[in-house]
N, C-alpha and C. Protein backbone atom coordinates (compact mmCIF):
# COMPACT_ATOMS: atom_id res chain seq x y z
N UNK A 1 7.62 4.17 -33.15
CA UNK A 1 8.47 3.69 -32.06
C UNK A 1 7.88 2.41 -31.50
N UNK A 2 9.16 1.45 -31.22
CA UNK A 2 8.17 0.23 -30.56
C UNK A 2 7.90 0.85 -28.89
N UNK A 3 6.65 -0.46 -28.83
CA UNK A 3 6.31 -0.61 -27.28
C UNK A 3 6.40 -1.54 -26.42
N UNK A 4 7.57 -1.92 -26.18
CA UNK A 4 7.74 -3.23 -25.14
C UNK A 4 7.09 -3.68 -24.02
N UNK A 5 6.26 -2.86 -23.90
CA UNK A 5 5.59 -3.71 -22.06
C UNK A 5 4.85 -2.58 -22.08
N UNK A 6 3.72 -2.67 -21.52
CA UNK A 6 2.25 -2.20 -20.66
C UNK A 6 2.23 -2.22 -19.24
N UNK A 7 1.52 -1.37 -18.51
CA UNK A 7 1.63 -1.51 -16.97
C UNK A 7 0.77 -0.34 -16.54
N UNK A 8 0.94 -0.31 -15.03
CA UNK A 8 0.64 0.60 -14.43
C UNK A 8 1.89 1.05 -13.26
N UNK A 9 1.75 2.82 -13.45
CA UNK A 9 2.56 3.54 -13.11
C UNK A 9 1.90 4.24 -12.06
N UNK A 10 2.45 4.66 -10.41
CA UNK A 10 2.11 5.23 -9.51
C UNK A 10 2.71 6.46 -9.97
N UNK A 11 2.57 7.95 -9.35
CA UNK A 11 2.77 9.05 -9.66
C UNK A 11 2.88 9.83 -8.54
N UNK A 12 4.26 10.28 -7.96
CA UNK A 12 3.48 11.35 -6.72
C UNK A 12 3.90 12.66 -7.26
N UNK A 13 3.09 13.18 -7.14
CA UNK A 13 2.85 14.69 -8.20
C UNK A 13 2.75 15.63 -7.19
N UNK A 14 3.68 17.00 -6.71
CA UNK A 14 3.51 18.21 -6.29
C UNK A 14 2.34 19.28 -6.99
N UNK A 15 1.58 19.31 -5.75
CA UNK A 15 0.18 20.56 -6.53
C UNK A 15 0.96 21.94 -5.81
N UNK A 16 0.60 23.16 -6.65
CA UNK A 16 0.98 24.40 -6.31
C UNK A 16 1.00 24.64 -5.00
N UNK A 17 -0.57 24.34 -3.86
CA UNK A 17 -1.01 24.35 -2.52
C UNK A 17 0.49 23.31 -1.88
N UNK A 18 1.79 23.00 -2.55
CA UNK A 18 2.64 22.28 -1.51
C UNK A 18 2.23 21.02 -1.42
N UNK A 19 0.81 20.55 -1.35
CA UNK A 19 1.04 18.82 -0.81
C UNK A 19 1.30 18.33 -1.98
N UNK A 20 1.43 16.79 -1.61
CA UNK A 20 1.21 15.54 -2.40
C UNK A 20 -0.01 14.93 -2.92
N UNK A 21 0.29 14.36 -4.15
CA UNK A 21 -0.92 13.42 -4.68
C UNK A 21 -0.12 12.41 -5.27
N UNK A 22 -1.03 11.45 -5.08
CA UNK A 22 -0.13 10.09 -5.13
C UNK A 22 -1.85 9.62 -6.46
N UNK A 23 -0.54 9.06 -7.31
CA UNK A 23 -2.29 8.79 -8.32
C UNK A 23 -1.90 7.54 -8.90
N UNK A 24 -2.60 6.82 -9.59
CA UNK A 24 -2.09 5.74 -10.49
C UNK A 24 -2.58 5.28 -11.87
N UNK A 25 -1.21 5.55 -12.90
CA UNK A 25 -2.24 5.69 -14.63
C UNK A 25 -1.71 3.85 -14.99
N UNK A 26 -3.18 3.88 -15.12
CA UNK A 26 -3.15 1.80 -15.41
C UNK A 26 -3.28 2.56 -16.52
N UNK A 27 -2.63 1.21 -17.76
CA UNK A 27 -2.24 0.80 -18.69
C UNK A 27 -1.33 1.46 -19.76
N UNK A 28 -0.18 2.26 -19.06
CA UNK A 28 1.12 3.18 -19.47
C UNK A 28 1.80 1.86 -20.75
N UNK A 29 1.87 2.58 -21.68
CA UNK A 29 2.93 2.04 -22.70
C UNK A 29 4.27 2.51 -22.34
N UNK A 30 5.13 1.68 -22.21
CA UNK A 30 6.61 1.49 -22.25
C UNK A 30 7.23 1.59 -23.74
N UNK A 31 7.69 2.98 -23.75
CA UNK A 31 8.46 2.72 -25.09
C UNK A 31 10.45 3.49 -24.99
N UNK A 32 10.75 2.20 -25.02
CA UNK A 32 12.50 2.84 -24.69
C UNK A 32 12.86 4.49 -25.23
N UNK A 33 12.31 4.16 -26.77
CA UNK A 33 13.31 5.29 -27.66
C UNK A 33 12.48 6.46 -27.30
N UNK A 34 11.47 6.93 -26.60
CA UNK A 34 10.53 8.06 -26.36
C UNK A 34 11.22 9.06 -25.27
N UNK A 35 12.02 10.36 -25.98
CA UNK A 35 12.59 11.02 -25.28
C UNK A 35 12.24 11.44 -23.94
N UNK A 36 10.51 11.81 -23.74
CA UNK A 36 10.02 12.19 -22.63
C UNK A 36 8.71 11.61 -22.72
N UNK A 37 8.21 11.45 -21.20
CA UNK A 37 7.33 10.30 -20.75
C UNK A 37 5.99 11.47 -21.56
N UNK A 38 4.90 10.67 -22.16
CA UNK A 38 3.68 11.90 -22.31
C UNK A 38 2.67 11.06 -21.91
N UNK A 39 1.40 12.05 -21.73
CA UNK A 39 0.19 11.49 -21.16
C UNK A 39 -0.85 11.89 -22.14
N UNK A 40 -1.87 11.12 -22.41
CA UNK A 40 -2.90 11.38 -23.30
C UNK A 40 -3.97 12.39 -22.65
N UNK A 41 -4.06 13.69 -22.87
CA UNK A 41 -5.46 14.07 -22.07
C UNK A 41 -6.53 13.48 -22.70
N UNK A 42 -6.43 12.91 -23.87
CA UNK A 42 -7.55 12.21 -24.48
C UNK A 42 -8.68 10.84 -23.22
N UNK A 43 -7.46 10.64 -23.29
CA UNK A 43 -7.28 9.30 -22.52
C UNK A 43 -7.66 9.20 -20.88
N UNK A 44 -7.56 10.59 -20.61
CA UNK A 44 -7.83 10.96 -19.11
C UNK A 44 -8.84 11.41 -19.10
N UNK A 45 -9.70 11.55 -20.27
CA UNK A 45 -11.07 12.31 -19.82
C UNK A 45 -11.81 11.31 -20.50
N UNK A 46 -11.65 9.86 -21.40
CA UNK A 46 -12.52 8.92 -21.13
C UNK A 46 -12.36 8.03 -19.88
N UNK A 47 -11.67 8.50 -18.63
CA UNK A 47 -11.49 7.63 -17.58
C UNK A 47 -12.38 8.74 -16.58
N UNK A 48 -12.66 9.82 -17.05
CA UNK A 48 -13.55 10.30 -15.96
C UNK A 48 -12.65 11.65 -15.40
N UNK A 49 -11.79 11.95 -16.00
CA UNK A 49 -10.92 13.36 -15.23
C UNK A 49 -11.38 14.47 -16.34
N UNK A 50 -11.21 15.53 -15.08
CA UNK A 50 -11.67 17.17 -15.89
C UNK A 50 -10.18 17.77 -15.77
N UNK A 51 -10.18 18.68 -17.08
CA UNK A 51 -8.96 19.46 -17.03
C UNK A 51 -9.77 21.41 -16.98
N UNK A 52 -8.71 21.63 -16.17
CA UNK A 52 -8.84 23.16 -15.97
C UNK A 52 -7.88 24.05 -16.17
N UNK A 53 -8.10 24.78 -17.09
CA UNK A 53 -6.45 25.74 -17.43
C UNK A 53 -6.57 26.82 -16.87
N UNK A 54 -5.48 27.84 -16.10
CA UNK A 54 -5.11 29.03 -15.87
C UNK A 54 -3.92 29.36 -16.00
N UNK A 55 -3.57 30.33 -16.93
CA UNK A 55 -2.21 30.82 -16.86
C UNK A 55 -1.42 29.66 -17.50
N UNK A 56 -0.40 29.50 -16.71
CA UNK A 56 0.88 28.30 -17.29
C UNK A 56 0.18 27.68 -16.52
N UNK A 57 -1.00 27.06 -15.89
CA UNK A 57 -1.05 25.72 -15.23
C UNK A 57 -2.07 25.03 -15.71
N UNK A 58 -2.37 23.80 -15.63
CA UNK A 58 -3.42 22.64 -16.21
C UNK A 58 -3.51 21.79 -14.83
N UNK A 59 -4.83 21.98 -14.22
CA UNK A 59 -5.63 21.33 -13.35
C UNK A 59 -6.02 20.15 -13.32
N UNK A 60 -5.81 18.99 -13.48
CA UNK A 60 -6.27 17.78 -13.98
C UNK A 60 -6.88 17.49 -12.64
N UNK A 61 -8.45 17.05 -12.40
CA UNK A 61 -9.18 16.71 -11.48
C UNK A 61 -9.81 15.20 -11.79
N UNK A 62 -10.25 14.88 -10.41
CA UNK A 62 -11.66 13.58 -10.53
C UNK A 62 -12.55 13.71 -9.55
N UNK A 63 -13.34 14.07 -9.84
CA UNK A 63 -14.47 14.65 -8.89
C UNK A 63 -13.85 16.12 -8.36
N UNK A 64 -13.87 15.97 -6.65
CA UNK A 64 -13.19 17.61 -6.13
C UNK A 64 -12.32 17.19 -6.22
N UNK A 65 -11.29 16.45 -6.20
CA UNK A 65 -9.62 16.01 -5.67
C UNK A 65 -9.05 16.46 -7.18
N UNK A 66 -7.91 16.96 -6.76
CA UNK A 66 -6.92 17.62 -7.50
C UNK A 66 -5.73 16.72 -7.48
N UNK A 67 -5.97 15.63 -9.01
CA UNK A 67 -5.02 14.59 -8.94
C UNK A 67 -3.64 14.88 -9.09
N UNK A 68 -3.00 16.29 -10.31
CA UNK A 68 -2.05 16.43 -10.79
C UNK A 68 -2.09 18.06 -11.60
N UNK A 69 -0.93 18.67 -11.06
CA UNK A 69 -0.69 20.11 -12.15
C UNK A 69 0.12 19.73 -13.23
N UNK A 70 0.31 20.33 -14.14
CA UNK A 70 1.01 20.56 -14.86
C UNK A 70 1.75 21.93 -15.46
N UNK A 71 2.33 22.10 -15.35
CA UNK A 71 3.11 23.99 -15.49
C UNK A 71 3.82 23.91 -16.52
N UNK A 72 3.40 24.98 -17.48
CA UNK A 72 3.68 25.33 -18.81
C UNK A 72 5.71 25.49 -18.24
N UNK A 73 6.40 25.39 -19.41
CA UNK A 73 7.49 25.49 -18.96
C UNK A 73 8.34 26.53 -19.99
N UNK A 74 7.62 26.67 -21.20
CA UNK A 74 7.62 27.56 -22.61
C UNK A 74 7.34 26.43 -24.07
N UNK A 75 8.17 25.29 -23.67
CA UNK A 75 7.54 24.49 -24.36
C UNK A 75 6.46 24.10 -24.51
N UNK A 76 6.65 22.94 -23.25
CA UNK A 76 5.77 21.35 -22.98
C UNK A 76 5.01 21.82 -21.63
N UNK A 77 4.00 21.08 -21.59
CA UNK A 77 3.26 21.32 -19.94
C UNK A 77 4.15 20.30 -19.11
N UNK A 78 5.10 20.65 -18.12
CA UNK A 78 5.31 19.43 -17.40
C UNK A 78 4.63 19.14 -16.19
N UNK A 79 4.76 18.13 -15.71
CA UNK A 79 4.25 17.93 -14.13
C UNK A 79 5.53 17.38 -13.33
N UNK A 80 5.19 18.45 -12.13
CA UNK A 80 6.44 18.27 -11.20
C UNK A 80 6.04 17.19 -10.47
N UNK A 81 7.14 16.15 -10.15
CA UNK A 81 6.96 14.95 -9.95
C UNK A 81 7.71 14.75 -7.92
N UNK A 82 7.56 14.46 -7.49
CA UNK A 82 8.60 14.31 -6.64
C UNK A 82 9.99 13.15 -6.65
N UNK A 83 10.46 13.08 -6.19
CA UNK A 83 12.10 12.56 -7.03
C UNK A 83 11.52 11.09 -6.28
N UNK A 84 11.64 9.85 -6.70
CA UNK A 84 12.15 8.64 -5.24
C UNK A 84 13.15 8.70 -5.02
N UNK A 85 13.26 9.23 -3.63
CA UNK A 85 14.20 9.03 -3.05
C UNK A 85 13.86 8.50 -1.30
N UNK A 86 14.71 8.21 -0.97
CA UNK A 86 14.71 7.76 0.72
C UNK A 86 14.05 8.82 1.44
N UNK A 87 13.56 9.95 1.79
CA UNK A 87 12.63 10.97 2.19
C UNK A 87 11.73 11.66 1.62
N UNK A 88 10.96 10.69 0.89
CA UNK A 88 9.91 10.98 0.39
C UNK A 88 8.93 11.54 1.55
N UNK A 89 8.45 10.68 2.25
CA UNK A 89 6.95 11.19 3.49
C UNK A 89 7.63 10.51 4.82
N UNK A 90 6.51 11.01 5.41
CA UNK A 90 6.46 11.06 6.96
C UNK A 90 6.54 9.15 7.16
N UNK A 91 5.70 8.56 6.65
CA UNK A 91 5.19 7.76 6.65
C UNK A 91 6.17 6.38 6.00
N UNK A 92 7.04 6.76 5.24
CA UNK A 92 8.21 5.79 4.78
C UNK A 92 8.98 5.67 5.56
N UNK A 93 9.41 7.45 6.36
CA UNK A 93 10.34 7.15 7.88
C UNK A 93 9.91 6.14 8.36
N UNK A 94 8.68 6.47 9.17
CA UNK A 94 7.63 5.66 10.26
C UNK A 94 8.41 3.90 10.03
N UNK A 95 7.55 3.44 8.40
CA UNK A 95 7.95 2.04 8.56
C UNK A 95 9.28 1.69 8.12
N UNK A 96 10.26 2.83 7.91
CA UNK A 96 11.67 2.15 7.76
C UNK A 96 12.47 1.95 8.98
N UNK A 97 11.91 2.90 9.96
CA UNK A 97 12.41 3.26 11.31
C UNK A 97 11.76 1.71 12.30
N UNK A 98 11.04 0.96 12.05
CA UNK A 98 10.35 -0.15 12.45
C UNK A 98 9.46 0.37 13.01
N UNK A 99 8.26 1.65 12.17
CA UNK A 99 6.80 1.75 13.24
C UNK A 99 7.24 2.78 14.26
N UNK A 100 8.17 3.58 14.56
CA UNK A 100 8.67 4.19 15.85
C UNK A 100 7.61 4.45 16.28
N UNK A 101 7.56 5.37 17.30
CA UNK A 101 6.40 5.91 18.17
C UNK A 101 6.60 7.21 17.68
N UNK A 102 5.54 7.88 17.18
CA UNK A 102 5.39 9.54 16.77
C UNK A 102 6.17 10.42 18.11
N UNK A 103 6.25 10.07 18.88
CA UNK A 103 7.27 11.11 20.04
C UNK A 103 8.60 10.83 19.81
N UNK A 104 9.05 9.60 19.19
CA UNK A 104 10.76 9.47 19.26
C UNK A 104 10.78 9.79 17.68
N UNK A 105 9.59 9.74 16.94
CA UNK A 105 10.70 10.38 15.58
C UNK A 105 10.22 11.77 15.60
N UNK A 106 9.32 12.62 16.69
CA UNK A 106 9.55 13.54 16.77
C UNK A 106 10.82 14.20 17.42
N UNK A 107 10.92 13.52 18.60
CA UNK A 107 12.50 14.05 19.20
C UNK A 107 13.37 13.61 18.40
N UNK A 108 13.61 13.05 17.37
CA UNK A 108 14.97 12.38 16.26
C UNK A 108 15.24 13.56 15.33
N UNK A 109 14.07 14.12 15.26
CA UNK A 109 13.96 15.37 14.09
C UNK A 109 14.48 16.54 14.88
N UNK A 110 13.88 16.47 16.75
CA UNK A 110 15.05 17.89 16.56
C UNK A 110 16.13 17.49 17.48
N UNK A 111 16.44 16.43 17.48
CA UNK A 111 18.28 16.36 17.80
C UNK A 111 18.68 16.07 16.42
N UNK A 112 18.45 15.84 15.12
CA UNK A 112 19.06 15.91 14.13
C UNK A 112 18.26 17.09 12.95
N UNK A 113 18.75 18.21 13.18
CA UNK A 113 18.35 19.42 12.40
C UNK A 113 18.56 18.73 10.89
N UNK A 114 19.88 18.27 10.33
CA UNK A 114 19.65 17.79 8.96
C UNK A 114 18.87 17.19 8.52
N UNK A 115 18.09 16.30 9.41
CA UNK A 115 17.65 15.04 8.17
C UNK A 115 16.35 15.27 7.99
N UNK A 116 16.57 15.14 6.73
CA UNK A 116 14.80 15.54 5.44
C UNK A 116 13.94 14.68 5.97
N UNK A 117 13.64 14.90 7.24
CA UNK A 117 11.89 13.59 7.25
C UNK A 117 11.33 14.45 7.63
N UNK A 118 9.72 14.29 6.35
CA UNK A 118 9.16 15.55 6.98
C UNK A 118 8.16 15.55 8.27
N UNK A 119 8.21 16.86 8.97
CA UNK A 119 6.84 16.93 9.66
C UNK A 119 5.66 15.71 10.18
N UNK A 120 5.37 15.04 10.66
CA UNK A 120 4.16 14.10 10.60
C UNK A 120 2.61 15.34 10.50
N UNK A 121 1.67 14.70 9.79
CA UNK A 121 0.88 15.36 10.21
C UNK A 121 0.01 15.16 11.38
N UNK A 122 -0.84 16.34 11.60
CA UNK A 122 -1.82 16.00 13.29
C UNK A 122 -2.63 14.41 12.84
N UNK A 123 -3.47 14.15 11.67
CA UNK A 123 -3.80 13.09 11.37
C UNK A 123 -3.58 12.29 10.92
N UNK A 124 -2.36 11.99 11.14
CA UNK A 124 -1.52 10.69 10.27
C UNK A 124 -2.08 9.77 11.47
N UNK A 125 -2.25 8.41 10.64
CA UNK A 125 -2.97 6.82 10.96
C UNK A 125 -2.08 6.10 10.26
N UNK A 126 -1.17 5.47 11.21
CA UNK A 126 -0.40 3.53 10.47
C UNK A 126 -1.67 2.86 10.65
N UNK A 127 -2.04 2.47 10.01
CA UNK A 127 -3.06 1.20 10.08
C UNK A 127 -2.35 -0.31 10.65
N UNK A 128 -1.08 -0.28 10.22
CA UNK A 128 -0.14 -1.24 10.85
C UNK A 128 -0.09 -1.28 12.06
N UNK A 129 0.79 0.11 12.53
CA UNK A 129 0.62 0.15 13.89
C UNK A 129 -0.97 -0.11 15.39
N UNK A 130 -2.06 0.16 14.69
CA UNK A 130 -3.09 -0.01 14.82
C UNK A 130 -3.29 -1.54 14.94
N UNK A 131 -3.26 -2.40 13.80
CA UNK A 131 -3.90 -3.75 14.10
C UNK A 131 -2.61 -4.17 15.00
N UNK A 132 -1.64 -4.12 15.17
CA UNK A 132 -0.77 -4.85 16.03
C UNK A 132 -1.13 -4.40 17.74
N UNK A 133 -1.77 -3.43 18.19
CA UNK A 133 -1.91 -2.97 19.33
C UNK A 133 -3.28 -3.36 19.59
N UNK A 134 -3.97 -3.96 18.54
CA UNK A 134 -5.39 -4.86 19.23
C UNK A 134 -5.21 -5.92 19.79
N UNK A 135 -6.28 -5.88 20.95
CA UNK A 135 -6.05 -7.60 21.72
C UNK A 135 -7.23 -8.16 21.52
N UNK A 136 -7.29 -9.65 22.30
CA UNK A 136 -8.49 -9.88 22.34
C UNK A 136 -8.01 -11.06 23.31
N UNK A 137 -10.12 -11.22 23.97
CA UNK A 137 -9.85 -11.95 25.40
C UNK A 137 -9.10 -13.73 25.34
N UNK A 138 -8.97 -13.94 25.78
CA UNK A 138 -8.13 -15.33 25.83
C UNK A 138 -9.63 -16.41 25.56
N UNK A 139 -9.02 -18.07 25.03
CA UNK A 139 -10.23 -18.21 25.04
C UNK A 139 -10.46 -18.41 26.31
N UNK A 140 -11.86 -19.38 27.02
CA UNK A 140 -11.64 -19.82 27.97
C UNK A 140 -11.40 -21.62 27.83
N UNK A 141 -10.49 -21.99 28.89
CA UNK A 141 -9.99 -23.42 28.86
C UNK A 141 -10.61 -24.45 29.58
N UNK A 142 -10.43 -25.43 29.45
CA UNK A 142 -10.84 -26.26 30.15
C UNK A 142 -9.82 -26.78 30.81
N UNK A 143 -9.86 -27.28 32.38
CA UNK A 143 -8.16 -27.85 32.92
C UNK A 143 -8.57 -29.43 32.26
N UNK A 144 -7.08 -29.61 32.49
CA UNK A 144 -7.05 -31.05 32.35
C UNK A 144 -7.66 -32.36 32.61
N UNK A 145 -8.01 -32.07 34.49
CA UNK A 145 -8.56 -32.87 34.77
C UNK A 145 -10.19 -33.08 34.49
N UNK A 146 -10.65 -31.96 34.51
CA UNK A 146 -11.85 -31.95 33.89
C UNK A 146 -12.37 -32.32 32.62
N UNK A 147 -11.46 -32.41 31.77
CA UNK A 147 -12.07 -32.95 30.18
C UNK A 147 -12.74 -34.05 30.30
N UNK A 148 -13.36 -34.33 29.23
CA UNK A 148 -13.80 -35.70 29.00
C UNK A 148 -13.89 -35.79 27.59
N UNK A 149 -14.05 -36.69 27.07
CA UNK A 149 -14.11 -37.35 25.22
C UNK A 149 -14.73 -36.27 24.69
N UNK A 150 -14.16 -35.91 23.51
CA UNK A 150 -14.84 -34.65 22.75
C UNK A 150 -14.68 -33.33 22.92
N UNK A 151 -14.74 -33.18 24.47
CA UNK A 151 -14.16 -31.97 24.95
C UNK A 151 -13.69 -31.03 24.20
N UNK A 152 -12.99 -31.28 24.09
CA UNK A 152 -11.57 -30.37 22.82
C UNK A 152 -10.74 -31.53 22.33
N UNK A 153 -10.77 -30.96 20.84
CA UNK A 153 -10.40 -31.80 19.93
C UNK A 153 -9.72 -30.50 19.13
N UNK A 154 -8.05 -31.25 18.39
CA UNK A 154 -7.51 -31.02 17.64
C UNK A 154 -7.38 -30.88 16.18
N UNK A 155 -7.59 -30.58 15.32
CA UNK A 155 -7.13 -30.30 13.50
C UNK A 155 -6.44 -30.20 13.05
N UNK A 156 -5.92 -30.57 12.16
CA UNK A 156 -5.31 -30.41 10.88
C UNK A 156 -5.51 -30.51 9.63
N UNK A 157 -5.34 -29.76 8.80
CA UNK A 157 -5.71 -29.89 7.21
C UNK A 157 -4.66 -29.71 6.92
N UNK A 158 -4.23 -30.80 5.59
CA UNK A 158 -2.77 -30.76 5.06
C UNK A 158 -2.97 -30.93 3.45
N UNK A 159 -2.79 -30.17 2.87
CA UNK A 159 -2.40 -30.21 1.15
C UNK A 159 -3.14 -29.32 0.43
N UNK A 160 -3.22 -28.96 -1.09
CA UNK A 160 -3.67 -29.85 -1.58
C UNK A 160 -2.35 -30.78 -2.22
N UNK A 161 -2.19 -31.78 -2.34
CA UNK A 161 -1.13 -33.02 -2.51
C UNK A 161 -1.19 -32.74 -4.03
N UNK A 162 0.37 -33.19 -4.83
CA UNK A 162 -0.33 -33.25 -6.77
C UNK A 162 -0.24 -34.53 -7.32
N UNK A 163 -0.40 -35.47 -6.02
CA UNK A 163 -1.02 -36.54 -6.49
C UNK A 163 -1.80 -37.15 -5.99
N UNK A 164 -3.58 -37.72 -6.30
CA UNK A 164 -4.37 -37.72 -5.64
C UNK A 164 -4.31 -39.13 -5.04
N UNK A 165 -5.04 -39.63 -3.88
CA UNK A 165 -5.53 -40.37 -3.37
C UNK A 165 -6.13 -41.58 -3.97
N UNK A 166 -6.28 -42.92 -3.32
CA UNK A 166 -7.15 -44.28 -4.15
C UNK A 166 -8.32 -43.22 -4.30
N UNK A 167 -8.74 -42.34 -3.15
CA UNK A 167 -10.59 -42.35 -3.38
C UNK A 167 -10.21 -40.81 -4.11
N UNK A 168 -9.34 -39.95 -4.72
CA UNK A 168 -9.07 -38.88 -5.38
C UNK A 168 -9.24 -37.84 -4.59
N UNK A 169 -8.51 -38.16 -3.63
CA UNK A 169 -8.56 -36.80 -2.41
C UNK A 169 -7.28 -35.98 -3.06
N UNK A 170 -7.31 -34.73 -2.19
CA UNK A 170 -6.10 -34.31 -2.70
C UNK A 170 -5.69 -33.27 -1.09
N UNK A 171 -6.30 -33.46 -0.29
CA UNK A 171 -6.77 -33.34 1.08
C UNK A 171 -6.49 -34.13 2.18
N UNK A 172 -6.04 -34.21 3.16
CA UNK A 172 -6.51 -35.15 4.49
C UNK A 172 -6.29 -33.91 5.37
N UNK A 173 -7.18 -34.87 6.39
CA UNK A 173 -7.53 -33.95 7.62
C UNK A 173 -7.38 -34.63 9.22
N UNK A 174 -6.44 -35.04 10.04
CA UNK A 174 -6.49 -34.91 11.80
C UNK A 174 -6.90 -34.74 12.10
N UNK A 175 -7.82 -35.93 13.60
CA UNK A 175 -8.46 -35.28 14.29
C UNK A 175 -8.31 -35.64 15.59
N UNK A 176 -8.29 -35.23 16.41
CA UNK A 176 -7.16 -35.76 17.64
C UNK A 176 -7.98 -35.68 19.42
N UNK A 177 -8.97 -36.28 19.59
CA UNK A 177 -9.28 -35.82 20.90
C UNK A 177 -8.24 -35.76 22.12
N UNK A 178 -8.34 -34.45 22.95
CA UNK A 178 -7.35 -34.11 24.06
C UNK A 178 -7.37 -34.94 24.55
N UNK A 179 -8.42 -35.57 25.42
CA UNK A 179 -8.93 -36.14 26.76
C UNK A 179 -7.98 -37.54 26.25
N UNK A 180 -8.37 -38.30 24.81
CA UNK A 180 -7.99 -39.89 25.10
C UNK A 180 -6.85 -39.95 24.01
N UNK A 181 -6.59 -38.96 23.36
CA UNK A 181 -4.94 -38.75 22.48
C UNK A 181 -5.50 -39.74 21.39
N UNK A 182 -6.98 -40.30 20.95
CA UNK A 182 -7.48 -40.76 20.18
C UNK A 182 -7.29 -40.04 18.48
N UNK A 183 -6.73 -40.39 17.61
CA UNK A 183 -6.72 -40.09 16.48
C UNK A 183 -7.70 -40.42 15.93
């Protein structure tokens, strides 16, 4: 069968325990005519993963973390995948909703009994939401009348240009004192 394209593929995989694992197999062959997607265990245990069998299931680990099951089906081992769709996690709400505040998409969930967003957990962290709610102190200024030459001075850096300069710059730079509007 041909193989048109190489890549890497994210995976969010249901473990028996209910959660999610989100994993990622770099360097997946793409091949159109291949009825169903397969994975090399060869291939996963020169990258450093252990496999563990019980029953109909196959444990695929890396270190303690439990990357992916797989459940005998009578055939094939498959792995239950979760679907993409628009309610995947807590956390896709969060930034599709623009960041809400964990109290209004908690009250959204129970004035709307239907809609699949799940649960947040107690330790869910936006890191987004986080750097946008840092401050920091102002600088301090100098007034106007007080400056003098040098004081505070302005910058600019502009390019790189794709055609160079007499002296082969490909660069210039502004420099602007406040006090005398001196370039």
């Amino acid at each position: 069968m041909e193989t048109v394209g190489k890549g890497d593929v994210v995976m969010d995989c249901v473990v028996r325990d209910g959660s999610v694992s989100s994993f990622c197999v770099r360097g997946v062959l793409h091949v159109p005519d291949l009825e169903y997607p397969l994975i090399s265990w060869r291939k996963l245990r020169e990258k450093g993963y252990t496999e563990f069998g019980e029953g109909d299931y196959i444990s695929i680990d890396k270190g303690t973390k439990v990357v992916f099951e797989a459940v005998f089906d009578g055939n094939l081992f498959k792995i239950p995948e979760i679907p993409h769709s628009a309610c995947i996690t807590h956390d896709f709400w969060h930034q599709a909703l623009g960041h809400l505040a964990p109290s209004t998409m908690d009250k959204s969930l129970q004035l709307n009994s239907n809609a699949d967003i799940p649960a947040r957990t107690t330790n869910y962290i936006c890191s987004s939401c986080i750097k946008s709610k840092m401050t920091r102190f102002p600088r301090t200024t100098i007034s106007k009348k007080d400056r003098k030459k040098l004081d505070l001075v302005h910058s600019d850096l502009s390019g790189p240009f794709p055609v160079p300069s007499y002296a082969n710059s490909l660069y210039y730079i502004t420099l602007i004192d406040d006090a005398t509007r001196v370039a």
